[in-house]
C-alpha atoms as a PDB file:
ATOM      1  CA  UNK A   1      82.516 -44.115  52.341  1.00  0.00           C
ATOM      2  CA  UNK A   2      83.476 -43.438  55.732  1.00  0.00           C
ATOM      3  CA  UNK A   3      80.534 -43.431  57.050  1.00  0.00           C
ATOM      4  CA  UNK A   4      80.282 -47.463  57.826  1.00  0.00           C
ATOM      5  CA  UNK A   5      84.094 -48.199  58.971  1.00  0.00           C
ATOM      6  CA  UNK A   6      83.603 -47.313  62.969  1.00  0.00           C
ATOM      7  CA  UNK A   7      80.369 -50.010  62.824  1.00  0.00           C
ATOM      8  CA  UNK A   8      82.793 -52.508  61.204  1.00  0.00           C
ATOM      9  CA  UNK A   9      85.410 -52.293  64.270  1.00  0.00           C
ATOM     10  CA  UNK A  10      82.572 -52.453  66.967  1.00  0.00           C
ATOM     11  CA  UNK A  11      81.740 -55.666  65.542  1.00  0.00           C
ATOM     12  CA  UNK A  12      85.298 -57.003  65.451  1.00  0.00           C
ATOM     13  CA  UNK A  13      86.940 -55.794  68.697  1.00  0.00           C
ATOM     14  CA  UNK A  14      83.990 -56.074  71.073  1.00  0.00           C
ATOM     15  CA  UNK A  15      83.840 -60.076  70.019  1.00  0.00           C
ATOM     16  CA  UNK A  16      87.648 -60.410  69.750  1.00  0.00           C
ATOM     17  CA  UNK A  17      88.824 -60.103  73.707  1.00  0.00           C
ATOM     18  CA  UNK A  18      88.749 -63.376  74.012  1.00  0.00           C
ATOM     19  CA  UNK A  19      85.918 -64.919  75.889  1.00  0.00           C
ATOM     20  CA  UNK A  20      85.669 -67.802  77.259  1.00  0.00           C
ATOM     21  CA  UNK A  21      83.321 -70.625  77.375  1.00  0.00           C
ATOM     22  CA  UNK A  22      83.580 -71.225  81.351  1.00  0.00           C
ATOM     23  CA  UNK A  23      82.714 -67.637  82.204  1.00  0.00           C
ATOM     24  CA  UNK A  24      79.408 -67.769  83.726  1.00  0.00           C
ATOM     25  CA  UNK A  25      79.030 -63.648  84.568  1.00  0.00           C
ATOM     26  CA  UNK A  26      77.979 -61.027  82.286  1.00  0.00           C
ATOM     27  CA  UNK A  27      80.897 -59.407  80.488  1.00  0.00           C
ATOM     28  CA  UNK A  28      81.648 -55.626  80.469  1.00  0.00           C
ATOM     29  CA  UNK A  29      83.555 -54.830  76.718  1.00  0.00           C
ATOM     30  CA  UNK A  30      85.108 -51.320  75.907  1.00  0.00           C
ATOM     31  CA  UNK A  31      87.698 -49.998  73.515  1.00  0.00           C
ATOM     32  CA  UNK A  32      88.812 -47.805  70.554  1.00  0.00           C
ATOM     33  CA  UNK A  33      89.840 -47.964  67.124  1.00  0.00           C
ATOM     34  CA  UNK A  34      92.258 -44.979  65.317  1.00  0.00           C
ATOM     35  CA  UNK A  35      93.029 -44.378  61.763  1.00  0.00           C
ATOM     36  CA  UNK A  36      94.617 -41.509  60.017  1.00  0.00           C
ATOM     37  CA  UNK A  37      90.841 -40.018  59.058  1.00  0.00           C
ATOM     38  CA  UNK A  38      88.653 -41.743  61.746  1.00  0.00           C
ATOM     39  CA  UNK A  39      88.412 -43.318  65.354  1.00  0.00           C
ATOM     40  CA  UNK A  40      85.993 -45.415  66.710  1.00  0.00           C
ATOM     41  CA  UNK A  41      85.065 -46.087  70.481  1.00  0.00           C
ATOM     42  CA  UNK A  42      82.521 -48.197  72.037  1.00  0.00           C
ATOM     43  CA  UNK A  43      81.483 -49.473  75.694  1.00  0.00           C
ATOM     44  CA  UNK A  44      78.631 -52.009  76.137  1.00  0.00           C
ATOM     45  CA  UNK A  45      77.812 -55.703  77.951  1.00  0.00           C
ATOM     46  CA  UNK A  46      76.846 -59.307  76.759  1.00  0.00           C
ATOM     47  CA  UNK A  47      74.434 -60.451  79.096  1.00  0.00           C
ATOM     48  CA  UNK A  48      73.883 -64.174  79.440  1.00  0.00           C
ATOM     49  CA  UNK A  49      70.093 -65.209  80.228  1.00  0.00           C
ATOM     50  CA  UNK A  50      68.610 -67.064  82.926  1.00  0.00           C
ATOM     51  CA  UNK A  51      70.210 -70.315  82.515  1.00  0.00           C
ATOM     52  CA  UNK A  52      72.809 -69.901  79.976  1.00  0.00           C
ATOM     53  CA  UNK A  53      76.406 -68.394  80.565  1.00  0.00           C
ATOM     54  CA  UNK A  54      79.341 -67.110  78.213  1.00  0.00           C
ATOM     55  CA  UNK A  55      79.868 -69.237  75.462  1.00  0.00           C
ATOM     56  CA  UNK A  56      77.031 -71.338  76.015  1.00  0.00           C
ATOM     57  CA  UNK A  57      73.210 -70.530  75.440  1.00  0.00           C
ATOM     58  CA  UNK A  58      70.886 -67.416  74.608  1.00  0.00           C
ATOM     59  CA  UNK A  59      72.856 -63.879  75.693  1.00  0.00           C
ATOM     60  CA  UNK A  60      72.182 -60.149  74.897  1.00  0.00           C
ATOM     61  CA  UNK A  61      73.707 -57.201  73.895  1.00  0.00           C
ATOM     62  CA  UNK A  62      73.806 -53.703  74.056  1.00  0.00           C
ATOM     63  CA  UNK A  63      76.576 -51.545  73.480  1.00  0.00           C
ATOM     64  CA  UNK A  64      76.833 -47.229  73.007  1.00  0.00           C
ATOM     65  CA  UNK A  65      79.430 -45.927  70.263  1.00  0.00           C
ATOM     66  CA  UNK A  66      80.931 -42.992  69.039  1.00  0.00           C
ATOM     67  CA  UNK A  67      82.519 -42.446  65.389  1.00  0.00           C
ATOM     68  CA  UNK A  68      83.831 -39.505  64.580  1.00  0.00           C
ATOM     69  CA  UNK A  69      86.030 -39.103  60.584  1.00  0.00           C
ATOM     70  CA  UNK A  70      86.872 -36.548  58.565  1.00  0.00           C
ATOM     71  CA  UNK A  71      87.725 -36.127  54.423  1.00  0.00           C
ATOM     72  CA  UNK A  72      88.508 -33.706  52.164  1.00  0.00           C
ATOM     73  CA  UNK A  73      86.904 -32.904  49.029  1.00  0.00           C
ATOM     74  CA  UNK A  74      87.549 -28.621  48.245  1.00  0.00           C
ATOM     75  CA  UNK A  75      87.283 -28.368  52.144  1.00  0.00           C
ATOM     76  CA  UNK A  76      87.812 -30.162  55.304  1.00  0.00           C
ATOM     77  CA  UNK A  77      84.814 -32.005  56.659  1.00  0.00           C
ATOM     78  CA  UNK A  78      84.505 -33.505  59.649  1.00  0.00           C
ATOM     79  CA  UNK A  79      81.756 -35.780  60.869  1.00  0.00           C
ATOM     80  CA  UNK A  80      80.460 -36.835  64.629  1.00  0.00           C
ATOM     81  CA  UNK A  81      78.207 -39.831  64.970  1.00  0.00           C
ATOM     82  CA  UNK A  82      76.779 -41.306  68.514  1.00  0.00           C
ATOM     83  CA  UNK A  83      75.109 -44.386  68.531  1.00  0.00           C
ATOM     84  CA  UNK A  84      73.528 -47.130  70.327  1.00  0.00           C
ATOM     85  CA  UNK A  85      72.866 -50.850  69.518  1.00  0.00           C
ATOM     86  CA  UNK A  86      71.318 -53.730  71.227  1.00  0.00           C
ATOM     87  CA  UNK A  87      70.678 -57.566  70.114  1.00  0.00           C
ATOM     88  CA  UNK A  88      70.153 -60.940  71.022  1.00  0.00           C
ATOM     89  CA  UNK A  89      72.261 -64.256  70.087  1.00  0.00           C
ATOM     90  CA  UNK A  90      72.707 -67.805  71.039  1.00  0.00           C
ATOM     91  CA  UNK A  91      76.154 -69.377  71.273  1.00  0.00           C
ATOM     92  CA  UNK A  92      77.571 -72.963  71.155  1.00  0.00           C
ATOM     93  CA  UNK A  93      80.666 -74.283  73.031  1.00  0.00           C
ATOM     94  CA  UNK A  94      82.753 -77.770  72.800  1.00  0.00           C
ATOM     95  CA  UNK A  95      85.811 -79.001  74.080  1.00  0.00           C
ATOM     96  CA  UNK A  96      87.748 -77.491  70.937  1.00  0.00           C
ATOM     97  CA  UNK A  97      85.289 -74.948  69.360  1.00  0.00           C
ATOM     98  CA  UNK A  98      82.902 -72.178  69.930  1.00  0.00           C
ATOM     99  CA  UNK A  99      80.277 -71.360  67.397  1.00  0.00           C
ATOM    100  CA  UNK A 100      77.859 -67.594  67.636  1.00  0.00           C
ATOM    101  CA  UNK A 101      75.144 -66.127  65.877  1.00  0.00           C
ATOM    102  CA  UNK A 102      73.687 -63.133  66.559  1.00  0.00           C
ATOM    103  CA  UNK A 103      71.674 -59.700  65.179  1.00  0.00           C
ATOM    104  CA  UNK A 104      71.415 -56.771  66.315  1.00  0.00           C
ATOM    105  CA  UNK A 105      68.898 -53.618  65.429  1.00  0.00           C
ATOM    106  CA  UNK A 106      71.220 -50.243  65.699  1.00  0.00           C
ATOM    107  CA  UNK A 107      71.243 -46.729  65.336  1.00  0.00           C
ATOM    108  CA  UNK A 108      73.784 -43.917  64.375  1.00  0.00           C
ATOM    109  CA  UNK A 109      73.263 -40.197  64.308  1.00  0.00           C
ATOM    110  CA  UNK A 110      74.957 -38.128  61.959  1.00  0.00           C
ATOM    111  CA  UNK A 111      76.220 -34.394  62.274  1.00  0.00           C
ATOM    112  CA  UNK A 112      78.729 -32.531  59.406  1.00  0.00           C
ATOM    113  CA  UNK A 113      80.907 -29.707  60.242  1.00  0.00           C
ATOM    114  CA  UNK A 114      83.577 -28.183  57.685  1.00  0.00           C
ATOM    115  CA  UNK A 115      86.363 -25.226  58.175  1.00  0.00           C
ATOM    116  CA  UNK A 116      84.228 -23.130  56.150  1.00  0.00           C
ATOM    117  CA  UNK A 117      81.888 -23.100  59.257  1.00  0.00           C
ATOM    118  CA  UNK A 118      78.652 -24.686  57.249  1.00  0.00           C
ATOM    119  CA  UNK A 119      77.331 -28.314  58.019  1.00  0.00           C
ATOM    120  CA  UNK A 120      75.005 -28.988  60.846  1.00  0.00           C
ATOM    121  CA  UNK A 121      72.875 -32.058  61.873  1.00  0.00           C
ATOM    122  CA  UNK A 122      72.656 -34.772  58.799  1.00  0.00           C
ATOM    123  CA  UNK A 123      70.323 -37.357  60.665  1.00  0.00           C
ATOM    124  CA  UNK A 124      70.002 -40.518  61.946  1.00  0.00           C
ATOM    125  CA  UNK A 125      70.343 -44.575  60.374  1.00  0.00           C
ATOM    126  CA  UNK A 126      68.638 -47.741  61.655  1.00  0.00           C
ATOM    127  CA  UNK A 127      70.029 -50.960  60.681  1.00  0.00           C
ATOM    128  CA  UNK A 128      70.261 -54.964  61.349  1.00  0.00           C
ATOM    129  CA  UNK A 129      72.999 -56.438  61.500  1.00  0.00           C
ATOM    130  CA  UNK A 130      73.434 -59.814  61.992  1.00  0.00           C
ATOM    131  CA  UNK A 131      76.915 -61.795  62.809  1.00  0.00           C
ATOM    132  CA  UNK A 132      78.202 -64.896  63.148  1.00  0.00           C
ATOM    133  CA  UNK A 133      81.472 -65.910  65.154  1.00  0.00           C
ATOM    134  CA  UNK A 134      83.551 -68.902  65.373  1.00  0.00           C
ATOM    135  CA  UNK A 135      86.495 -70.434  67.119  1.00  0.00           C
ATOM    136  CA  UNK A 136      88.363 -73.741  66.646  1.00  0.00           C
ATOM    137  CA  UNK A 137      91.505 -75.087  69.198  1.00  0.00           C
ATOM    138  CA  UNK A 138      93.741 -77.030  66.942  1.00  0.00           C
ATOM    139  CA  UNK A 139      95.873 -77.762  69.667  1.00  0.00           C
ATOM    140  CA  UNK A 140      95.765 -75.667  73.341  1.00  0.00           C
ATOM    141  CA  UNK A 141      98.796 -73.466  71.843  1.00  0.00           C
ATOM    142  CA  UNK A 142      97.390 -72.837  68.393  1.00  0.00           C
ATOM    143  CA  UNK A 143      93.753 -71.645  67.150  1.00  0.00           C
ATOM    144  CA  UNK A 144      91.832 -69.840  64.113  1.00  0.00           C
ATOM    145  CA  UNK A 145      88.689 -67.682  64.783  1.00  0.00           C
ATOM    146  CA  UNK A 146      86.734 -65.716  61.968  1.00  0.00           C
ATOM    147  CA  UNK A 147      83.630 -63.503  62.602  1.00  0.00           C
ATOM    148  CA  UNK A 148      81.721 -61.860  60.000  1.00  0.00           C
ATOM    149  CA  UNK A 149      78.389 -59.507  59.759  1.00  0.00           C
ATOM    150  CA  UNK A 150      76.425 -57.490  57.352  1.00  0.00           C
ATOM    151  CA  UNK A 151      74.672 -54.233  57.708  1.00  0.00           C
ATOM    152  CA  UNK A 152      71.036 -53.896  56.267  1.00  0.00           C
ATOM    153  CA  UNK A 153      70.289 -50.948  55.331  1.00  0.00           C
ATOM    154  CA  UNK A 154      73.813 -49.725  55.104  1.00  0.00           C
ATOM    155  CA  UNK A 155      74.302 -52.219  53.016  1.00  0.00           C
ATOM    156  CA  UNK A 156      77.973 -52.803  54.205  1.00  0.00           C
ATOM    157  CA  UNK A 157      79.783 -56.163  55.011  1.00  0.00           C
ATOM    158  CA  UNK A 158      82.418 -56.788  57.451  1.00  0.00           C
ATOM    159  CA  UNK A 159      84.904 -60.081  58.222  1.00  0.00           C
ATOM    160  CA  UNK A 160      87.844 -61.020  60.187  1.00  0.00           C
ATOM    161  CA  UNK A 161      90.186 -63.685  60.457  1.00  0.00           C
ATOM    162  CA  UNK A 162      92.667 -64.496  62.960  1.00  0.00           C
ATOM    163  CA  UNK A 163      95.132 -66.897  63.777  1.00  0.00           C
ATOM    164  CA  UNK A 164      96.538 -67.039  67.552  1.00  0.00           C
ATOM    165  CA  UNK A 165      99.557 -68.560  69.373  1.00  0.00           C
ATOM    166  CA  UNK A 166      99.160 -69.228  73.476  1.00  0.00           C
ATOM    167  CA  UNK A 167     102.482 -69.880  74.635  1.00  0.00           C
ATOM    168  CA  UNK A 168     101.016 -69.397  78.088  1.00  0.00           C
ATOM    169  CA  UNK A 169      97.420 -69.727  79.818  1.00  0.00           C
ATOM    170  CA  UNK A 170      97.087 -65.613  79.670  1.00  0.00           C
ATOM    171  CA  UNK A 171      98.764 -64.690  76.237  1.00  0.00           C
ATOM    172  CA  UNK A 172      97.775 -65.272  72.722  1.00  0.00           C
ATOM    173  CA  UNK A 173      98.583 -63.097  69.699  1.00  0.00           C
ATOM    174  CA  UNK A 174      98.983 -63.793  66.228  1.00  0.00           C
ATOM    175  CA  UNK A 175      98.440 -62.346  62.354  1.00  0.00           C
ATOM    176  CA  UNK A 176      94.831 -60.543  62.069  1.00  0.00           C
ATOM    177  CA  UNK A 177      93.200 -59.658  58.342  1.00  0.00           C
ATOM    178  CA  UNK A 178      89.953 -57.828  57.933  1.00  0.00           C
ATOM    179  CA  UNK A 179      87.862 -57.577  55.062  1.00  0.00           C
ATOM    180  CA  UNK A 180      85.318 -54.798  54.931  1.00  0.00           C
ATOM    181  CA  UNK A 181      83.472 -53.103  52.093  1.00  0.00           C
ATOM    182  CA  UNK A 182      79.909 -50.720  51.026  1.00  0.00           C
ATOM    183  CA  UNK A 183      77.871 -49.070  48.119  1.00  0.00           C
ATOM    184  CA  UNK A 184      80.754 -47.050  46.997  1.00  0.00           C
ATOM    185  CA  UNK A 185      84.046 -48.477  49.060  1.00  0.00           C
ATOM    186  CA  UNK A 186      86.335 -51.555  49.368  1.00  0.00           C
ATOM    187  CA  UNK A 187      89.004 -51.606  52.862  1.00  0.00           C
ATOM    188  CA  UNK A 188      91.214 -54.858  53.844  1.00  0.00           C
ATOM    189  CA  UNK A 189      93.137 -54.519  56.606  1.00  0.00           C
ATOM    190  CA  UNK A 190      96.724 -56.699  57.293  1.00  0.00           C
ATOM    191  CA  UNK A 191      98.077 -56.494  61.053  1.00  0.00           C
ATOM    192  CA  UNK A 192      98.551 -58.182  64.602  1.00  0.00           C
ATOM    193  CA  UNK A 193      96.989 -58.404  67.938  1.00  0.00           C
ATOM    194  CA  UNK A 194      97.753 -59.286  70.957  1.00  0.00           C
ATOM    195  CA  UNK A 195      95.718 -60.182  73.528  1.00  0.00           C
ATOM    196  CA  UNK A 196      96.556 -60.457  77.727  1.00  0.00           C
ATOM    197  CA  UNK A 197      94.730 -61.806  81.082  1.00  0.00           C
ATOM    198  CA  UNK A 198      95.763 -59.383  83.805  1.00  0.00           C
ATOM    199  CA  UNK A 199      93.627 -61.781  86.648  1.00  0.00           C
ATOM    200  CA  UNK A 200      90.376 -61.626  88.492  1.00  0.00           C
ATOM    201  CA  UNK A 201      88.527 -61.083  85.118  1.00  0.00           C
ATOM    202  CA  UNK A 202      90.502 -58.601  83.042  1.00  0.00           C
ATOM    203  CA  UNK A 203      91.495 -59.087  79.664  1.00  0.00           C
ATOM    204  CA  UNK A 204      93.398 -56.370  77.398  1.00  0.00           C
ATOM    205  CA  UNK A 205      93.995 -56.544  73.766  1.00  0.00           C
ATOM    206  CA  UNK A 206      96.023 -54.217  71.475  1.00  0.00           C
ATOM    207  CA  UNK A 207      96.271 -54.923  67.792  1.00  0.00           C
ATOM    208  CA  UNK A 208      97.677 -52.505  64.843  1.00  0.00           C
ATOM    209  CA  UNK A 209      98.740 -53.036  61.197  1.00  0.00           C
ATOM    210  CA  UNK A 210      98.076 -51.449  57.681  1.00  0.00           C
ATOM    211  CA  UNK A 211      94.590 -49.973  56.215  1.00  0.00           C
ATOM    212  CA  UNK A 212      94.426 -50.222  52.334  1.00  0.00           C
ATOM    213  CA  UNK A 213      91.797 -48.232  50.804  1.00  0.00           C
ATOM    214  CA  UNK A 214      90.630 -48.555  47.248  1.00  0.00           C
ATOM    215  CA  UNK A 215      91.394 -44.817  45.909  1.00  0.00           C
ATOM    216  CA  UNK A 216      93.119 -43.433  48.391  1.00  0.00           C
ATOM    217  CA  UNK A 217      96.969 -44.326  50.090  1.00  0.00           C
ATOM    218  CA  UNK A 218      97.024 -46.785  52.410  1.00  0.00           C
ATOM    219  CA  UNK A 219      97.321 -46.015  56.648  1.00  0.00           C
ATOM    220  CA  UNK A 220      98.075 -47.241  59.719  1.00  0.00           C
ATOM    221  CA  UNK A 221      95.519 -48.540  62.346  1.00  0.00           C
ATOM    222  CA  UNK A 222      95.676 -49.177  65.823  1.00  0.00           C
ATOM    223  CA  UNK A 223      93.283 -50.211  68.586  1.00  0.00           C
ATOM    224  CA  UNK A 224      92.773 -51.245  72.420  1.00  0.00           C
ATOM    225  CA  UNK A 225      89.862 -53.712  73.816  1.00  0.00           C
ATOM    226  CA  UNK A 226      89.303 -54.182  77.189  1.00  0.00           C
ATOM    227  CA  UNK A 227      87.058 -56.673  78.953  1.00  0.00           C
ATOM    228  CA  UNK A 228      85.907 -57.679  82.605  1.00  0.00           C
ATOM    229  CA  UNK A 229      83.634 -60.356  83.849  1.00  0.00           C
ATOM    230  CA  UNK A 230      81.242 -58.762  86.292  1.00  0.00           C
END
């Protein structure tokens, strides 16, 4: 089951900084994801092409990861997974809304270690994944953005909704809820984020609430996103 969660939380956190549709530069994204059983890190770039810029036009991606979870069946085992994942998308932008769709080819390599001392390499996955992202102002204080994506050859979906409040030009934050399932598992998640614009291109987002698991007791979450126009 646990195999697919850390690809879910690239896909949400590396689109979720908040980027926006002026920003002309390419855009360096990094962060982490923990959970009680698993964590989830990631650095990588969107790259607009010749032409285009954030928020507007063709871009690329490409983006390394590292997942690393453990469960317990009549032993401990823990798994390690680095990966890598590149794609292309094309992204509209209006006064009040932004609009992305995107795919990306991807691929994790697994390795299985117990306490017992057995496990060793488990091998590697390819997949495509393709997403699509949207934004809408409803007024400059208030907005609503959902993204969602689905893994081929995983098989595994992924979708997020959030709802954000800028009192202020460099603060937003609001109610997040994720939706996120496979072949054999079912996850929504119910929290917050909060996202911040430190100046000259930074942006820093935290964001935490409550994983529930179908079959096993529900957990906290928490994560931290970082991005920087280059």
């Amino acid at each position: 089951m646990r195999h697919w969660i850390g690809i879910a939380v690239l896909m949400g956190l590396c689109m979720g900084v908040g980027v926006e549709p002026t920003m002309a530069q390419p855009l360096l994204l990094g962060g982490t994801q923990m959970a009680q059983e698993n964590s989830y890190s990631y650095l990588g770039a969107i790259m607009p092409f010749a032409g285009a810029r954030l928020g507007s036009g063709w871009f690329g991606t490409i983006f390394a990861n590292y997942l690393a979870y453990h469960y317990h069946t009549t032993r401990t085992v823990s798994v390690k997974a680095p990966g890598v994942q590149g794609g292309l998308g094309y992204a509209w932008g209006g006064t009040a809304y932004q609009l992305a769709l995107s795919g990306a080819l991807g691929y994790q390599y697994f390795s299985v270690h117990s306490d017992l001392g057995a496990g060793g390499p488990v091998g590697g996955t390819v997949t495509f994944t393709p997403q699509i992202q949207a934004r809408y102002d409803f007024t400059p204080m208030l907005y609503a953005g959902t993204m969602a994506s689905y893994s081929f050859g995983q098989r595994a979906y992924w979708s997020q909704f959030r709802v954000g409040v800028r009192p202020v030009s460099w603060l937003s934050f609001g109610p997040e809820g994720v939706l996120q399932g496979g072949i054999n598992y079912r996850i929504h998640q119910v929290g917050a984020f909060v996202s911040v614009a430190l100046g000259d291109g930074w942006r820093v987002e935290g964001e935490g609430g409550v994983n529930y698991i179908s079959g096993l007791p529900s957990t906290g979450y928490g994560g931290f996103a970082f991005a920087k126009t280059l």
